[in-house]
Protein backbone atom coordinates (compact mmCIF):
# COMPACT_ATOMS: atom_id res chain seq x y z
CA UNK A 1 -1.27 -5.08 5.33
CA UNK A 2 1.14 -3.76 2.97
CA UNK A 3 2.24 -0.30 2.69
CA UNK A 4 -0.09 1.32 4.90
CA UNK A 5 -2.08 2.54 2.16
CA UNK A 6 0.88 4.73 1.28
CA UNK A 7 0.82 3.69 -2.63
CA UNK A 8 1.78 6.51 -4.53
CA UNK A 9 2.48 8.19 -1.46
CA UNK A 10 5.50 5.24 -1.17
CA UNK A 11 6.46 5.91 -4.99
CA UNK A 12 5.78 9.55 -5.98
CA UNK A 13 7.51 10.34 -3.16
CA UNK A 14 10.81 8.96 -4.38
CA UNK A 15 10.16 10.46 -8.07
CA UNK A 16 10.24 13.96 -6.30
CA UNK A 17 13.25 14.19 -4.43
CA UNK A 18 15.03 11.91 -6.77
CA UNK A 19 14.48 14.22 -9.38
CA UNK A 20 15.42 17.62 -8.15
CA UNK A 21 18.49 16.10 -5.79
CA UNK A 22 10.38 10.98 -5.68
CA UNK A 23 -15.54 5.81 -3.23
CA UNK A 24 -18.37 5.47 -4.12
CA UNK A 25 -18.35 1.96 -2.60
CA UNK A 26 -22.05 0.43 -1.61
CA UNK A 27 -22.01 -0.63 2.17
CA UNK A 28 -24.76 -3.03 1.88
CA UNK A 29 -23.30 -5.88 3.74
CA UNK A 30 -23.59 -6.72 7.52
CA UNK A 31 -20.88 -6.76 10.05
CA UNK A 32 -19.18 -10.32 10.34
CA UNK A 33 -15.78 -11.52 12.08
CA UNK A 34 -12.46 -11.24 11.34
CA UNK A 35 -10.37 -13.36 9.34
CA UNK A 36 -6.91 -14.60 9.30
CA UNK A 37 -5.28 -12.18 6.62
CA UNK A 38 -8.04 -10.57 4.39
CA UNK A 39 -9.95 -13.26 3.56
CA UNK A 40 -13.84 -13.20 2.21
CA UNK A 41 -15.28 -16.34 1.52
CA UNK A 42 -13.05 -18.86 -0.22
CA UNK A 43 -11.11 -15.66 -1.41
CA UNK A 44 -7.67 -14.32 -0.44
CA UNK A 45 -6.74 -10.61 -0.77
CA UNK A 46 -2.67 -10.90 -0.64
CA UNK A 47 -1.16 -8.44 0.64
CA UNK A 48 0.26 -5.76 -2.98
CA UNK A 49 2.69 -3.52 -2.78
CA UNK A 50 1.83 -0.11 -3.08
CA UNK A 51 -1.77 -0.63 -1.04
CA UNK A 52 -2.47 -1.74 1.78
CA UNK A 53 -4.87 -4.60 1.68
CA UNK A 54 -8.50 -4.58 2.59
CA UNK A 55 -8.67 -6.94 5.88
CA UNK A 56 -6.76 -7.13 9.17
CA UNK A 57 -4.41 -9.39 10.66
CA UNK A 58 -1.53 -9.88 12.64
CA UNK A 59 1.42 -9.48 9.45
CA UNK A 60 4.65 -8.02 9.28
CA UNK A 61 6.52 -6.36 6.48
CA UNK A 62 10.62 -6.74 7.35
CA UNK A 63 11.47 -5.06 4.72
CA UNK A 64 10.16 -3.44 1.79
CA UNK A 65 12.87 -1.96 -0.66
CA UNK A 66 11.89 0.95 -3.23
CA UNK A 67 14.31 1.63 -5.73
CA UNK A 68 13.46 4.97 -7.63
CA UNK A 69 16.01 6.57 -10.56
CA UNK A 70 15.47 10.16 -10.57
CA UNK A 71 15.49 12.12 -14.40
CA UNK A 72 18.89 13.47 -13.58
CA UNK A 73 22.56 11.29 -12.30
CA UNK A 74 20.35 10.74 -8.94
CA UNK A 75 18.18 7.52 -7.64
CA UNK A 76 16.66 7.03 -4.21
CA UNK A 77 16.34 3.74 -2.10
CA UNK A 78 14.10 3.52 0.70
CA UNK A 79 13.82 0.35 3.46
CA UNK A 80 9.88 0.45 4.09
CA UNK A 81 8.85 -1.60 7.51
CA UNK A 82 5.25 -2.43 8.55
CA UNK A 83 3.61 -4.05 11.63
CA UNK A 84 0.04 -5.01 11.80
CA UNK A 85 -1.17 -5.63 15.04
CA UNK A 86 -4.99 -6.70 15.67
CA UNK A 87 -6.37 -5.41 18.82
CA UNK A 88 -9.77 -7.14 18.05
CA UNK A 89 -10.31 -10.25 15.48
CA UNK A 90 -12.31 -6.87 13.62
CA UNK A 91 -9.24 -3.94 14.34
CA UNK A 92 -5.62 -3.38 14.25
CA UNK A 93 -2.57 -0.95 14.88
CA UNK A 94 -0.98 -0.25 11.75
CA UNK A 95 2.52 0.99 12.11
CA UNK A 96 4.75 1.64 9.28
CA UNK A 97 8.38 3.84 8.89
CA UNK A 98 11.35 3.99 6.42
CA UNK A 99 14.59 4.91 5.95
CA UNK A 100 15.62 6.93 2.78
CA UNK A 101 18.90 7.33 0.82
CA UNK A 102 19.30 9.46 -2.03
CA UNK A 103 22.47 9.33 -4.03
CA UNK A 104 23.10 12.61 -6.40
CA UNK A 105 26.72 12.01 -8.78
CA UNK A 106 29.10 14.77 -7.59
CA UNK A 107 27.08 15.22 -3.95
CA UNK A 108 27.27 14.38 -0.81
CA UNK A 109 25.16 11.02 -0.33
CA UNK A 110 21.51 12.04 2.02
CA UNK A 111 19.85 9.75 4.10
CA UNK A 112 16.75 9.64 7.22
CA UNK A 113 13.90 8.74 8.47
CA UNK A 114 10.93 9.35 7.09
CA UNK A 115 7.21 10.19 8.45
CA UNK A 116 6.10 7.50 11.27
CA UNK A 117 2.68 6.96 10.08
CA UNK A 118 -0.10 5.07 12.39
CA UNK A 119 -3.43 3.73 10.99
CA UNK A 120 -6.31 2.80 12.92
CA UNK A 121 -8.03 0.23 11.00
CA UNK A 122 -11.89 -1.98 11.07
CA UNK A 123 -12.70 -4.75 9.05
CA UNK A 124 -16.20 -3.21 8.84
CA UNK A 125 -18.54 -5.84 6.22
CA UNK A 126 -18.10 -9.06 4.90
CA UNK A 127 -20.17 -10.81 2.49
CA UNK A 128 -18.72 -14.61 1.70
CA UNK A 129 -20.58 -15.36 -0.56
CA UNK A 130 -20.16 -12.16 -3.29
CA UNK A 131 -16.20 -12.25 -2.13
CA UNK A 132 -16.69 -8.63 -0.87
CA UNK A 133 -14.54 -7.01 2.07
CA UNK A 134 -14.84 -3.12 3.31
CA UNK A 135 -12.62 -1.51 5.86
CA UNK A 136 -12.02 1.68 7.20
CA UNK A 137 -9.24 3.32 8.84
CA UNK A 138 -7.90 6.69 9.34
CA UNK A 139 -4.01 7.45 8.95
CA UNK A 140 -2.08 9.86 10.73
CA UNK A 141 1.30 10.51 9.37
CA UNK A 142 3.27 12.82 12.12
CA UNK A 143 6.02 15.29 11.45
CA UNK A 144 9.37 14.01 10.68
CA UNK A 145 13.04 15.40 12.57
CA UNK A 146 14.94 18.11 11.95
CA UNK A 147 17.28 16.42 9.69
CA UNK A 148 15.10 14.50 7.33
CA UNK A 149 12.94 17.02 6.45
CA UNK A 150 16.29 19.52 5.45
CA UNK A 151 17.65 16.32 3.49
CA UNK A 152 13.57 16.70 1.47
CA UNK A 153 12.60 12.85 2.69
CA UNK A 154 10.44 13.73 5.51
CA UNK A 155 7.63 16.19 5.94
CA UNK A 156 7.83 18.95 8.35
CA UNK A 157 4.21 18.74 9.24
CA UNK A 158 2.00 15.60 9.60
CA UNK A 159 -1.39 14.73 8.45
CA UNK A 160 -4.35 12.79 9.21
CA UNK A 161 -6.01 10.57 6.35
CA UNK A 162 -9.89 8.90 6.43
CA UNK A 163 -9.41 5.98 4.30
CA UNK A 164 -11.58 3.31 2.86
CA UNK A 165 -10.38 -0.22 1.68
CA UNK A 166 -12.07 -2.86 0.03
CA UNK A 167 -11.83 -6.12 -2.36
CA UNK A 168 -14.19 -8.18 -4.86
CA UNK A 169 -13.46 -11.21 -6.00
CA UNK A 170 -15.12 -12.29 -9.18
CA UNK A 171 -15.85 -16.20 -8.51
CA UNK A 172 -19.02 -15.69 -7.70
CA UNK A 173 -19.43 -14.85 -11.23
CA UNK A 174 -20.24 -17.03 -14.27
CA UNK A 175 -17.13 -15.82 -16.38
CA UNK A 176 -14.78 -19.80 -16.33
CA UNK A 177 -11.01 -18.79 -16.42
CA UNK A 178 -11.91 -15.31 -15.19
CA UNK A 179 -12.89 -16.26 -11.80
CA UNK A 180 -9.58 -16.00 -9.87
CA UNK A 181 -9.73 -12.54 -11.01
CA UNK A 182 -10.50 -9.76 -8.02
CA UNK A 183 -9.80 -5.95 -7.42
CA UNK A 184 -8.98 -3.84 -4.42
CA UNK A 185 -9.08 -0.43 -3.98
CA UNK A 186 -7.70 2.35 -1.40
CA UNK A 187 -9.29 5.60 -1.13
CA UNK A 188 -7.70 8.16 1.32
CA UNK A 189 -8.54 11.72 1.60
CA UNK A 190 -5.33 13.38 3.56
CA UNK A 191 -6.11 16.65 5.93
CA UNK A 192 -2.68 18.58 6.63
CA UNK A 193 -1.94 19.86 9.53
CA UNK A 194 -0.49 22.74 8.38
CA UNK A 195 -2.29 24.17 4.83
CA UNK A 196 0.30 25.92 2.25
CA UNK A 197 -0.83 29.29 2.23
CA UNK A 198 -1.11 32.12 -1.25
CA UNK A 199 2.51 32.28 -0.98
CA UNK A 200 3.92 28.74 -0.92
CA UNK A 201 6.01 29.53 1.52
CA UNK A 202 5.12 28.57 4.75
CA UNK A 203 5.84 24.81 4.92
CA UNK A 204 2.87 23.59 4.91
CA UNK A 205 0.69 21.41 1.71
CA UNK A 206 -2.68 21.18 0.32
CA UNK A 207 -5.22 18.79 1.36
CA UNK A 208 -5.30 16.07 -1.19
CA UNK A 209 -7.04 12.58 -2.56
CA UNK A 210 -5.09 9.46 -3.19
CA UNK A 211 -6.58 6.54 -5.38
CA UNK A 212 -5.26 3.36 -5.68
CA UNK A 213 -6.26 0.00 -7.51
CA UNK A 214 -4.56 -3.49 -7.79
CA UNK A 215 -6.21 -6.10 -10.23
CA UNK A 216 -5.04 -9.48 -9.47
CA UNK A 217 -4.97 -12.63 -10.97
CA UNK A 218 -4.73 -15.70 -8.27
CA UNK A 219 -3.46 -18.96 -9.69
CA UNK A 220 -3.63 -20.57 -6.28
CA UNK A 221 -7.54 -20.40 -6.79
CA UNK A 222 -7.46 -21.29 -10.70
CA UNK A 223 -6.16 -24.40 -9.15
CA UNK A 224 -8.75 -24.76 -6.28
CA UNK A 225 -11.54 -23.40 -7.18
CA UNK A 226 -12.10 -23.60 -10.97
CA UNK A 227 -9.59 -25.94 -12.13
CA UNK A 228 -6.49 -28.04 -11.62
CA UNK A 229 -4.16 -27.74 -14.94
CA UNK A 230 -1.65 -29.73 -13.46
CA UNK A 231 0.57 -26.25 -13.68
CA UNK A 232 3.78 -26.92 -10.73
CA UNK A 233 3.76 -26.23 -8.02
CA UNK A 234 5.21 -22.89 -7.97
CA UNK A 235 3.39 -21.52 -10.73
CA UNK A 236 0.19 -22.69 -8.71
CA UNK A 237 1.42 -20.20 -5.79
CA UNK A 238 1.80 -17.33 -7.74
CA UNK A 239 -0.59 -14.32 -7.87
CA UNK A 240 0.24 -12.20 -11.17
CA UNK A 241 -1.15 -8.45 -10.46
CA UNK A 242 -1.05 -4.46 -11.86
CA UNK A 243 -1.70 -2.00 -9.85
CA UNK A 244 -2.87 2.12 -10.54
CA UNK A 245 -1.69 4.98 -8.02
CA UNK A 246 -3.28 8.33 -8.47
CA UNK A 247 -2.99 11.25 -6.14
CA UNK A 248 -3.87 14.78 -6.65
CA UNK A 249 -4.38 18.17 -4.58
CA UNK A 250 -8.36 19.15 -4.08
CA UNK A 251 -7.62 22.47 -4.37
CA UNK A 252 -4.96 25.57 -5.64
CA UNK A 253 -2.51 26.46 -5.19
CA UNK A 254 -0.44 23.34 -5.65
CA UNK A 255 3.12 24.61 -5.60
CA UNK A 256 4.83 21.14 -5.90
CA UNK A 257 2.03 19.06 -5.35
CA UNK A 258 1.21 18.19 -8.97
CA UNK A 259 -1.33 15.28 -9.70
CA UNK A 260 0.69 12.11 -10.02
CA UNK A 261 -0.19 8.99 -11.61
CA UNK A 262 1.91 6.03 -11.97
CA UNK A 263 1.50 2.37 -12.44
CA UNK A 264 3.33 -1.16 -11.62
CA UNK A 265 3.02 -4.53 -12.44
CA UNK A 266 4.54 -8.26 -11.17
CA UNK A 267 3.48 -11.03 -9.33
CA UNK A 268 3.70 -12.54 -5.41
CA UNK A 269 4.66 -15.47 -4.06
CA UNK A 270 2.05 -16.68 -1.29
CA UNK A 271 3.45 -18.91 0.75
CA UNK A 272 1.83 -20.50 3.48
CA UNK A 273 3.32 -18.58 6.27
CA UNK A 274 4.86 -15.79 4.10
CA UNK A 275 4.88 -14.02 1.07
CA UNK A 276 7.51 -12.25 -1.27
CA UNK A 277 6.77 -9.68 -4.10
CA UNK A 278 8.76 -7.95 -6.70
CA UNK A 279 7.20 -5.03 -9.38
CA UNK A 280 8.53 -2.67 -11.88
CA UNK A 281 6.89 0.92 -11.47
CA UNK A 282 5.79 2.94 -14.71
CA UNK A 283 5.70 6.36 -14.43
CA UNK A 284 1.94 7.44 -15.43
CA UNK A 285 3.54 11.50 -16.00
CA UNK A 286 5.66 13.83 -16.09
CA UNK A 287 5.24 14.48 -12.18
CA UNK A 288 5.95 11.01 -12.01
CA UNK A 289 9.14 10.91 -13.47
CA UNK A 290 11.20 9.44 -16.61
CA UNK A 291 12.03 6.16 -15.53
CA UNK A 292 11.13 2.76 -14.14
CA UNK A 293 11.65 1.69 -10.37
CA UNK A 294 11.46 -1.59 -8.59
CA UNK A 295 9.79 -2.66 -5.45
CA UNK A 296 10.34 -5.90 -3.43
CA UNK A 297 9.23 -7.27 -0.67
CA UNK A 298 9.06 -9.86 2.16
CA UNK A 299 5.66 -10.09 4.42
CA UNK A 300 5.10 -12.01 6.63
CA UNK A 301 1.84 -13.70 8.48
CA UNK A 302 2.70 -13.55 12.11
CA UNK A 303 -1.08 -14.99 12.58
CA UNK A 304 0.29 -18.31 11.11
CA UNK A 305 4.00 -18.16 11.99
CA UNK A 306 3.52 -17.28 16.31
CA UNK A 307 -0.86 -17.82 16.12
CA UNK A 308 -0.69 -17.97 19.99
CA UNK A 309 1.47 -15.12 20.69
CA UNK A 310 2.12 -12.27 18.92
CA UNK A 311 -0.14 -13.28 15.59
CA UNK A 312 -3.36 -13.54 17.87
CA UNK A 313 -5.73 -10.39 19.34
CA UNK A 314 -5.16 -8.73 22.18
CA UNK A 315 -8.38 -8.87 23.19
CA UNK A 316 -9.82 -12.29 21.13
């Protein structure tokens, strides 16, 4: 389930320290099963790349790669990781880490780990027929070593996060070549265990909300669901998509914690058993940064790949 809801937490991030050295949703569905990958209906949520996606399943992420150029002779490169594992067909174990490495001209090169973060995560509503999925989960990030947080790429303090997912599909509606069209949404609200204080000065940050949106396009169900343009194969596989990251402190002060909106846009591969992205991130402003990143990544669908070992429940 992609990056663990980390979005802009993933790519502001990496503007920040590459610089200086980076809803109202209507629950009106009933509870149904789980799905292989997050599926509603005859729709597919793939996995993006800066949100996590709105279902559960048994999926791996080996790796993701950030690439962020800071406004100065500076970039940062993380290697992202992600396991999914489903405890129920309805609930998983989300565990995601990194490994940072920021390169400043005329310094010493920095690298570590950053923040282990678990989620706990329900597929909580399912409604086939609209192309609707709602889950919720709740995030704890906890506090990274000694080193990584002196080297600015991991927090001193964790956090824990409520967050709501979901995706709509729009073939249930009468709109012809629009129809493979769907959005999904993350909305996290992050509690720190430690709050900055008047000062700014004691290590600790401001509780703050992170919004983020992907609108997709899926050409694999132009092809099966609307219409078969004889487009190849490839083409047919391919899932063209934007996405929005928005995070911002709910209250002063916000010493460093600006609001921070950026944007990225590219396509996915989905493969039967795997799928591989690649995006360009837009800075949204200045908090954001000057220039344009990249992200790629490999995921993988250990539900299809090992479906009666590690890609099934523990507890079917």
């Amino acid at each position: 389930m992609s990056f663990q809801s980390r979005g802009l937490r993933i790519v502001s991030k990496f503007v920040f320290r590459a610089a200086p050295a980076l809803a109202a949703l209507a629950l009106v569905a009933a509870p149904h099963s789980g799905f292989a990958h997050a599926i509603s209906g005859v729709r597919v949520f793939p996995v993006t790349l800066t949100l996590d996606d709105p279902g559960v399943a048994d999926e791996v992420t080996v790796p993701q790669i950030v690439y962020q150029p800071g406004s100065g002779p500076s970039n940062d490169t993380s290697y992202l990781w992600e396991w999914d594992k489903t405890i129920t067909p309805d609930t998983a174990l989300i565990y995601n880490h990194g490994y940072d490495v920021i390169n400043v001209t005329g310094s010493k090169k920095q690298s570590g780990f950053e923040n282990v973060v678990l989620t706990g995560k329900w597929q909580a509503w399912v409604v086939p027929e609209h192309e609707f999925l709602v889950s919720l989960g709740v995030q704890r990030e906890f506090a990274g070593d000694g080193h990584a947080v002196a080297n600015g790429i991991a927090d001193a303090h964790g956090s824990t996060g409520p967050t709501v997912y979901f995706g709509k599909g729009f073939g249930d509606l009468p709109i012809g070549v629009f129809r493979p069209l769907a959005l999904t949404g993350e909305f996290t609200y992050t509690i720190p265990d430690r709050r900055l204080n008047t000062d700014g000065d004691n290590g600790g940050s401001i509780p703050s909300f992170f919004t983020g949106l992907s609108l997709q396009y899926s050409l694999p169900y132009l092809q099966s669901q609307v219409k078969d343009y004889g487009l190849p194969e490839f083409v047919n596989r391919l899932v063209p998509l934007v996405e929005l990251n928005y995070s911002t402190p709910t209250a002063a002060p916000a010493y460093g914690n600006p609001m921070t909106l950026s944007f990225s846009a590219g396509a996915i591969y989905l493969a039967d058993t795997y799928q591989i992205g690649l995006e360009l991130v837009f800075p949204g402003n200045k908090a954001a940064g000057k220039n344009i990143g990249y992200i790629a990544q490999l995921h993988l669908f250990l539900d299809d790949i090992l479906p009666n070992s590690f890609g099934k429940p523990l507890f079917p």
